[in-house]
Protein backbone atom coordinates (compact mmCIF):
# COMPACT_ATOMS: atom_id res chain seq x y z
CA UNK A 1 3.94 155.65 -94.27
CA UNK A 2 2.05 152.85 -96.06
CA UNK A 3 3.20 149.79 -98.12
CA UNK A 4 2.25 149.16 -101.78
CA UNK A 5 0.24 145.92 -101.88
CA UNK A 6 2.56 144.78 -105.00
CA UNK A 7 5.77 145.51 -102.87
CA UNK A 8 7.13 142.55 -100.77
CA UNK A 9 8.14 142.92 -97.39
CA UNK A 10 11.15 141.59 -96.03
CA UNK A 11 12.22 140.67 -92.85
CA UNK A 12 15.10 141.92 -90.85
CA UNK A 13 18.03 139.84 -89.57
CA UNK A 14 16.83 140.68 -85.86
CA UNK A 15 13.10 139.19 -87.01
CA UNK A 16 15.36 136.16 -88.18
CA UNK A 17 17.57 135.59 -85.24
CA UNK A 18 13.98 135.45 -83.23
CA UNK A 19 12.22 133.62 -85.00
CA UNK A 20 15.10 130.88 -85.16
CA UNK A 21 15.61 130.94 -81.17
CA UNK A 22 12.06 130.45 -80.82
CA UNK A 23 12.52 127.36 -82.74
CA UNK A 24 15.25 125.93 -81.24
CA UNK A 25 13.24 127.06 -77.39
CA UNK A 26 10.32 124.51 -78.92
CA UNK A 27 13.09 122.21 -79.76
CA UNK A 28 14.87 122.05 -76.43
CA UNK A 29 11.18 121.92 -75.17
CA UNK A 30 10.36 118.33 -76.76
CA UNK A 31 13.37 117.06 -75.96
CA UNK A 32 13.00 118.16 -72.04
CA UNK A 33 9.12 116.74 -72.27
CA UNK A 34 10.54 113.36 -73.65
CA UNK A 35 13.24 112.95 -71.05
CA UNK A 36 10.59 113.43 -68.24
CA UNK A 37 8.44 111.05 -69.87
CA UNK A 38 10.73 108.24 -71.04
CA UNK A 39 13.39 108.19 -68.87
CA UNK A 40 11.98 105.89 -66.21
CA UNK A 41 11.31 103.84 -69.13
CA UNK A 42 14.80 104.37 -70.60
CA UNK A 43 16.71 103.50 -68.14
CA UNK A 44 19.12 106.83 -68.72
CA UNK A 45 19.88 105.59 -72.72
CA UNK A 46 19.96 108.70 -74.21
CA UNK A 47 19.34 107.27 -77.74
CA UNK A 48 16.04 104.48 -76.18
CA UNK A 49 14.81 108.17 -74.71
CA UNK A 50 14.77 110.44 -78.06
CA UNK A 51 13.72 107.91 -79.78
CA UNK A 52 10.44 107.63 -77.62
CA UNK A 53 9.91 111.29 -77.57
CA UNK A 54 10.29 111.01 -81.28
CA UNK A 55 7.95 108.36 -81.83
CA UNK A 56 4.55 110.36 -80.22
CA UNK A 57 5.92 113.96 -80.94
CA UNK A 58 4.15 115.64 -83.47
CA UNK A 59 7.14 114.14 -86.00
CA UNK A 60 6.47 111.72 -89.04
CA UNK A 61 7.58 108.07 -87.62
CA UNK A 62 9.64 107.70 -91.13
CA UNK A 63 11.81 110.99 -90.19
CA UNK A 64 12.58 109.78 -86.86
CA UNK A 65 13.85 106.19 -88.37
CA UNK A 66 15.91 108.52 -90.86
CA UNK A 67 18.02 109.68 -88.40
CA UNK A 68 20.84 107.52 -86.70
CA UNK A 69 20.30 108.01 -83.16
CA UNK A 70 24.03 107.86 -80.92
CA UNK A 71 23.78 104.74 -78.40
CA UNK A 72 25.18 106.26 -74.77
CA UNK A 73 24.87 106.00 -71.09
CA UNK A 74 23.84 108.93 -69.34
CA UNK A 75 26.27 108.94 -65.87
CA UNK A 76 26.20 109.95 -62.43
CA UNK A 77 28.57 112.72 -63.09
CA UNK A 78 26.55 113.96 -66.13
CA UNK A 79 28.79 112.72 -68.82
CA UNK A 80 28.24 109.63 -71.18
CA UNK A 81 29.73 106.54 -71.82
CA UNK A 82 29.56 104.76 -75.12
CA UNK A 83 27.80 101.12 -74.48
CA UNK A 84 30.47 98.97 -76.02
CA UNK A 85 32.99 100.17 -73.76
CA UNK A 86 30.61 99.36 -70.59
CA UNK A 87 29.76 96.05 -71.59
CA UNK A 88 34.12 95.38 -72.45
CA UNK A 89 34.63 96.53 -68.83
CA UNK A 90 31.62 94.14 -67.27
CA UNK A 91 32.55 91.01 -69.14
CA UNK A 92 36.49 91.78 -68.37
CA UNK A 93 35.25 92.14 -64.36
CA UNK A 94 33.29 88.83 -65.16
CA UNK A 95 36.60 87.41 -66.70
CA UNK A 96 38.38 87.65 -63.28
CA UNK A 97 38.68 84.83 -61.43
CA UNK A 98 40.10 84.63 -57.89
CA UNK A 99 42.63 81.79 -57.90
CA UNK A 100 43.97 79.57 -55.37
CA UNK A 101 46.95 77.66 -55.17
CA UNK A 102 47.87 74.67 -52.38
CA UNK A 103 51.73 74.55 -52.64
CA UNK A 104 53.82 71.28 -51.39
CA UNK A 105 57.79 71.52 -51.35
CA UNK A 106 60.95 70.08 -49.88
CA UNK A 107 63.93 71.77 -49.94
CA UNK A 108 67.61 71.72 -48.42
CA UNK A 109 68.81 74.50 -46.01
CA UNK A 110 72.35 75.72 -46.14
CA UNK A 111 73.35 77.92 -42.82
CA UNK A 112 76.20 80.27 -42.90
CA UNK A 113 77.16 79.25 -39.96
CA UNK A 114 80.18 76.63 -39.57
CA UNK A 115 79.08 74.85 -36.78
CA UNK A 116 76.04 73.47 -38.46
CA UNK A 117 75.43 70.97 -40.86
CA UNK A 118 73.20 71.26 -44.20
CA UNK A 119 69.31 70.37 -43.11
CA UNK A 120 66.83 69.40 -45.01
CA UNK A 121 62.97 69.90 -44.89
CA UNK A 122 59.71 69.98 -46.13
CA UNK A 123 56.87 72.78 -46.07
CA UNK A 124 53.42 73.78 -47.26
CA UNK A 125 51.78 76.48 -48.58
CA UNK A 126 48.24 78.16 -49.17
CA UNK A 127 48.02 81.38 -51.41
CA UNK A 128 44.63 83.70 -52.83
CA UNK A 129 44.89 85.86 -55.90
CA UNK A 130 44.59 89.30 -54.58
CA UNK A 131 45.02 90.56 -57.56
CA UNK A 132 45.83 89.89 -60.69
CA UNK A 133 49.07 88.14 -60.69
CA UNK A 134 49.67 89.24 -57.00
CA UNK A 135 49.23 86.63 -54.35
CA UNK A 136 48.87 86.84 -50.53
CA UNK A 137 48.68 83.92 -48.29
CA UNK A 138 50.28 81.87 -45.63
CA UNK A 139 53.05 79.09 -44.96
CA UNK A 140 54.56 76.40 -42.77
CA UNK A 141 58.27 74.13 -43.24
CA UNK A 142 60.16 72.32 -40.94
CA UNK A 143 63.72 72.27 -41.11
CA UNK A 144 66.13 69.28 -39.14
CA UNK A 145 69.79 70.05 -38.92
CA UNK A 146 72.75 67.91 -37.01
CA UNK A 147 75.53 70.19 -35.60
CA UNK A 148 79.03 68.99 -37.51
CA UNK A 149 80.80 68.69 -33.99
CA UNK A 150 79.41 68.28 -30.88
CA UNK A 151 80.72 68.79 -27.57
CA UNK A 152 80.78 64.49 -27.12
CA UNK A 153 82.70 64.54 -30.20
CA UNK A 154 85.65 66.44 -28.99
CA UNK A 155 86.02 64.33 -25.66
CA UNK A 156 85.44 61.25 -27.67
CA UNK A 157 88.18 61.92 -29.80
CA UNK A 158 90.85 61.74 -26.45
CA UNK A 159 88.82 60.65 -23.40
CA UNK A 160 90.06 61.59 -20.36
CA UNK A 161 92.21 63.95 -21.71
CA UNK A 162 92.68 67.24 -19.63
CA UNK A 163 93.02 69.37 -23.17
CA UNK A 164 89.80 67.93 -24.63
CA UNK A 165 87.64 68.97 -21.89
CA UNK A 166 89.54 72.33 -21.88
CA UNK A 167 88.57 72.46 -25.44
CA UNK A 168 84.76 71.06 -24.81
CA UNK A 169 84.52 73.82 -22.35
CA UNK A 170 85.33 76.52 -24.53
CA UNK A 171 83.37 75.40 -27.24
CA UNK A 172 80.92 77.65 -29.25
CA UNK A 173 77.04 77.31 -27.10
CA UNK A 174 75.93 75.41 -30.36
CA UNK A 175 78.45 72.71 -30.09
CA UNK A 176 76.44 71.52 -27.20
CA UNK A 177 73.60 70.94 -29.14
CA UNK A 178 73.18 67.58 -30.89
CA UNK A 179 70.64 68.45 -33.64
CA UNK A 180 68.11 71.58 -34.57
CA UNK A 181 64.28 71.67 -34.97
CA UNK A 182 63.38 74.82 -37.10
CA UNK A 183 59.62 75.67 -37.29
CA UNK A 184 58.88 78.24 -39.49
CA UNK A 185 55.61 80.14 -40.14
CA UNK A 186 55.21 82.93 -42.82
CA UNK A 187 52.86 85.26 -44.34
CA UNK A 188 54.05 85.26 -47.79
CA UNK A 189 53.30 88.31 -50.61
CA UNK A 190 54.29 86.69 -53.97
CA UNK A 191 54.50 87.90 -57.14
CA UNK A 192 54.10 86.17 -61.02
CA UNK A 193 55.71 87.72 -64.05
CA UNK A 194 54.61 85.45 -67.24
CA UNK A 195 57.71 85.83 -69.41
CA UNK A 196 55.46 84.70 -73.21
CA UNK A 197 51.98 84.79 -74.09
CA UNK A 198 50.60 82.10 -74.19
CA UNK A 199 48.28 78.79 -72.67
CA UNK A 200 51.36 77.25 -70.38
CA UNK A 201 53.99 79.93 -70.04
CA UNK A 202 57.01 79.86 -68.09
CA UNK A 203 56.60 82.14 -65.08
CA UNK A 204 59.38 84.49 -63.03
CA UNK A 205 57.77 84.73 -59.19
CA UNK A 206 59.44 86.62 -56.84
CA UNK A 207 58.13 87.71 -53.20
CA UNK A 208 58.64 87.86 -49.13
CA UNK A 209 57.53 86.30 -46.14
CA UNK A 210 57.61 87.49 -43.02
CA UNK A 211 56.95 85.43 -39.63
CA UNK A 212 58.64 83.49 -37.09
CA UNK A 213 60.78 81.10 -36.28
CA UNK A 214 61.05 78.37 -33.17
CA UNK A 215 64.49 76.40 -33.04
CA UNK A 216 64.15 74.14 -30.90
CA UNK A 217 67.25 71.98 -29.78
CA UNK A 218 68.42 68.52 -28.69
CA UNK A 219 71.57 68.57 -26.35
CA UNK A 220 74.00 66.08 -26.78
CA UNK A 221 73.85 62.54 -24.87
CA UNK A 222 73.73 63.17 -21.13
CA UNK A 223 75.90 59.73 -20.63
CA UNK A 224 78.70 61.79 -21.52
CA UNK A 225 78.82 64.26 -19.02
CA UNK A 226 78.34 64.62 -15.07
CA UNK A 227 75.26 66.93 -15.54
CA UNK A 228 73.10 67.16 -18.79
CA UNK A 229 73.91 70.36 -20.83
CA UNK A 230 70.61 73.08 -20.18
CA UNK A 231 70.05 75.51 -23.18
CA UNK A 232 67.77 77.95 -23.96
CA UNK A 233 65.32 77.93 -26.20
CA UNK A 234 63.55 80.43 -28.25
CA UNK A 235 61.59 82.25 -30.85
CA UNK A 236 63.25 84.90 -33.17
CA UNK A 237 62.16 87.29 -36.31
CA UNK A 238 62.46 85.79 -39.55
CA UNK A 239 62.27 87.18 -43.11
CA UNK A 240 62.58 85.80 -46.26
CA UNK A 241 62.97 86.94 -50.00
CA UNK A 242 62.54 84.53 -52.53
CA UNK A 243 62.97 84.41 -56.16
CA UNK A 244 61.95 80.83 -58.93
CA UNK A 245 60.60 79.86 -61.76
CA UNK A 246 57.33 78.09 -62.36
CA UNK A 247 55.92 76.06 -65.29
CA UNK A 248 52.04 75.19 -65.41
CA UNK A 249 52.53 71.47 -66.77
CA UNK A 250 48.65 71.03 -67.31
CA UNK A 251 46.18 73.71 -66.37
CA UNK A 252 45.47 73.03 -62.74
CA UNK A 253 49.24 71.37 -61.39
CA UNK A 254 52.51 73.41 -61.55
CA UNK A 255 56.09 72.69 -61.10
CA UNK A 256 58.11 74.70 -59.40
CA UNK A 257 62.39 75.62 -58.32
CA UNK A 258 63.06 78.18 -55.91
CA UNK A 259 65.78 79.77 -53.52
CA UNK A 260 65.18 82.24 -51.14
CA UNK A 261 67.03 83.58 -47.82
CA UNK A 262 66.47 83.29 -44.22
CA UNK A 263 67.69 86.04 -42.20
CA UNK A 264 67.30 85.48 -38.13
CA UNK A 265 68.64 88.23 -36.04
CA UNK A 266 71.71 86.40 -34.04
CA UNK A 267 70.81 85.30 -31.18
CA UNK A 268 72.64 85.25 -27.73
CA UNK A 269 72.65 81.36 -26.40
CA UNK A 270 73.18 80.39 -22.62
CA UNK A 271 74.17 77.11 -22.23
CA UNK A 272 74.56 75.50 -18.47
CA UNK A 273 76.82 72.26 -18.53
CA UNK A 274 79.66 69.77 -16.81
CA UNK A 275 82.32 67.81 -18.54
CA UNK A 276 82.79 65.13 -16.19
CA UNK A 277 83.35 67.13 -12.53
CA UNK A 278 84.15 70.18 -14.49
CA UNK A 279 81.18 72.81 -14.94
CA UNK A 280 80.52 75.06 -17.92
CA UNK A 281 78.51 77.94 -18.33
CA UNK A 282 78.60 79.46 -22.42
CA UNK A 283 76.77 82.68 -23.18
CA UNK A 284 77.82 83.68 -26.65
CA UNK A 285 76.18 84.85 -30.53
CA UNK A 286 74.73 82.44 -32.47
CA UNK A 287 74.24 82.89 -36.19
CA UNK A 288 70.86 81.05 -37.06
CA UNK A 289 70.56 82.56 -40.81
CA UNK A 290 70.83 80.47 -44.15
CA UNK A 291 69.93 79.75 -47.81
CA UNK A 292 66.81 77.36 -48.85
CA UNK A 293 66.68 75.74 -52.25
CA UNK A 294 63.86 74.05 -53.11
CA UNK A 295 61.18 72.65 -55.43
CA UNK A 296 57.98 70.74 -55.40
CA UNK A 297 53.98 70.73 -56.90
CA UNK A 298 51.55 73.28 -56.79
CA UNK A 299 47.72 72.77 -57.25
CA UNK A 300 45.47 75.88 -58.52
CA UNK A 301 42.16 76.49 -59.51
């Protein structure tokens, strides 16, 4: 069968279809030929690399212009970050600065036991922002207490008495120490909670050390006694929470309140002694523990 020359011919859909994926094959073509050409040049910006294919493909320079080309960052993974939200998260990493803060206090120690007398002391402290907000570092106080009353003090009270060295004997294995030494060291994990935005804002910290401490004790006056009292000395656990406030008074110095806890195991104390011709031997609990309240400076930078 022929065709009249007059009569146009049309094309079928399927002619269509073809004729359209052979376009959009050339299409996916140019753009694979300008990724392998420009993309060492590109640096994997999508939009730098179509723009370079575009500008020596067999397009008009004044289409390619036309068109708003997307600005993204071709990934590892294959997906594509736009570039304002890389360059927010580089300048926010540049933003982060390490700090460092060189704490000095001095601060009053309140044991729960009886026996012993309210010490005071004075520490130091060195701390690194681990992260942000979150601190990690160590510390060092020393803590002097008196015992309220002594073994010498109860046969002072009556000397010679028979019922005061009966007493003295039977005292607790503390009374037979004069005064305390505490020596504390810590490795501290502290926490700051800003409570207002702002330049100089009032801050909530709260944390925990954990460490060691070394009591060591003076016995009482060996002019009192036929034999100078022996005790042991030692080195025990020690924790402590803390909570306080802090106020940055200028950008680099801080002011600071705090009160934490020390918790020491109790510890069993053997104590070898005389009173006079009479010979004492103590083994008994001792209750080490107390409350710290303090304040002092801290420098950061």
């Amino acid at each position: 069968m022929s065709l009249s020359a007059d009569r146009p011919t049309r094309l079928s859909p399927h002619r269509s279809f073809r004729g359209g994926a052979r376009f959009f094959g050339l299409s996916l073509c140019m753009i694979s030929w300008g990724c392998q050409t420009y993309a060492p040049r590109a640096g994997g910006n999508l939009g730098s690399l179509l723009a370079g294919a575009l500008a020596e493909a067999p397009v008009s320079r004044s289409m390619a212009s036309s068109f708003p080309l997307p600005s993204f960052q071709i990934t590892p993974g294959g997906g594509y970050e736009e570039y304002d939200e890389i360059i927010a998260r580089e300048e926010a990493s540049q933003m982060l600065h390490r700090r460092f803060n060189v704490e000095i206090r001095g601060e009053a120690f309140v044991p729960i036991n009886s026996n012993l007398n309210i010490g005071g002391g004075v520490g130091v402290k060195a701390e690194m922002e681990a992260f942000k907000n979150l601190y990690l570092g160590l510390g060092f106080d020393y803590i002097r207490q008196l015992v309220d009353e002594t073994v010498a003090d109860m046969l002072a009270r009556f000397p010679g008495d028979p019922n005061a060295q009966n007493e003295a004997i039977n005292a607790d294995p503390e009374q037979w120490l004069e005064s305390l030494d505490r020596y504390n060291i810590l490795f501290l994990y502290d926490y700051d909670v800003p409570l207002w935005e702002g330049k100089h804002p009032l801050i909530f910290r709260h944390g925990v050390g954990l460490g060691a401490v070394l009591i060591n004790g003076q016995e009482v006056p060996g002019g009192t006694f036929a034999q100078t009292p022996e005790v042991r000395l030692f080195t025990q656990f020690l924790a402590r929470p803390s909570v306080g406030f802090r106020w940055p008074i200028i950008d680099n110095l801080l002011i600071f309140v705090e009160a934490s806890f020390d918790w020491v195991p109790v510890q069993n104390l053997t104590v070898d002694g005389a009173t006079f011709t009479r010979r004492a031997k103590v083994d008994g609990q001792v209750e080490f523990s107390g409350f710290n309240l303090g304040g002092g400076l801290t420098v950061s930078w």
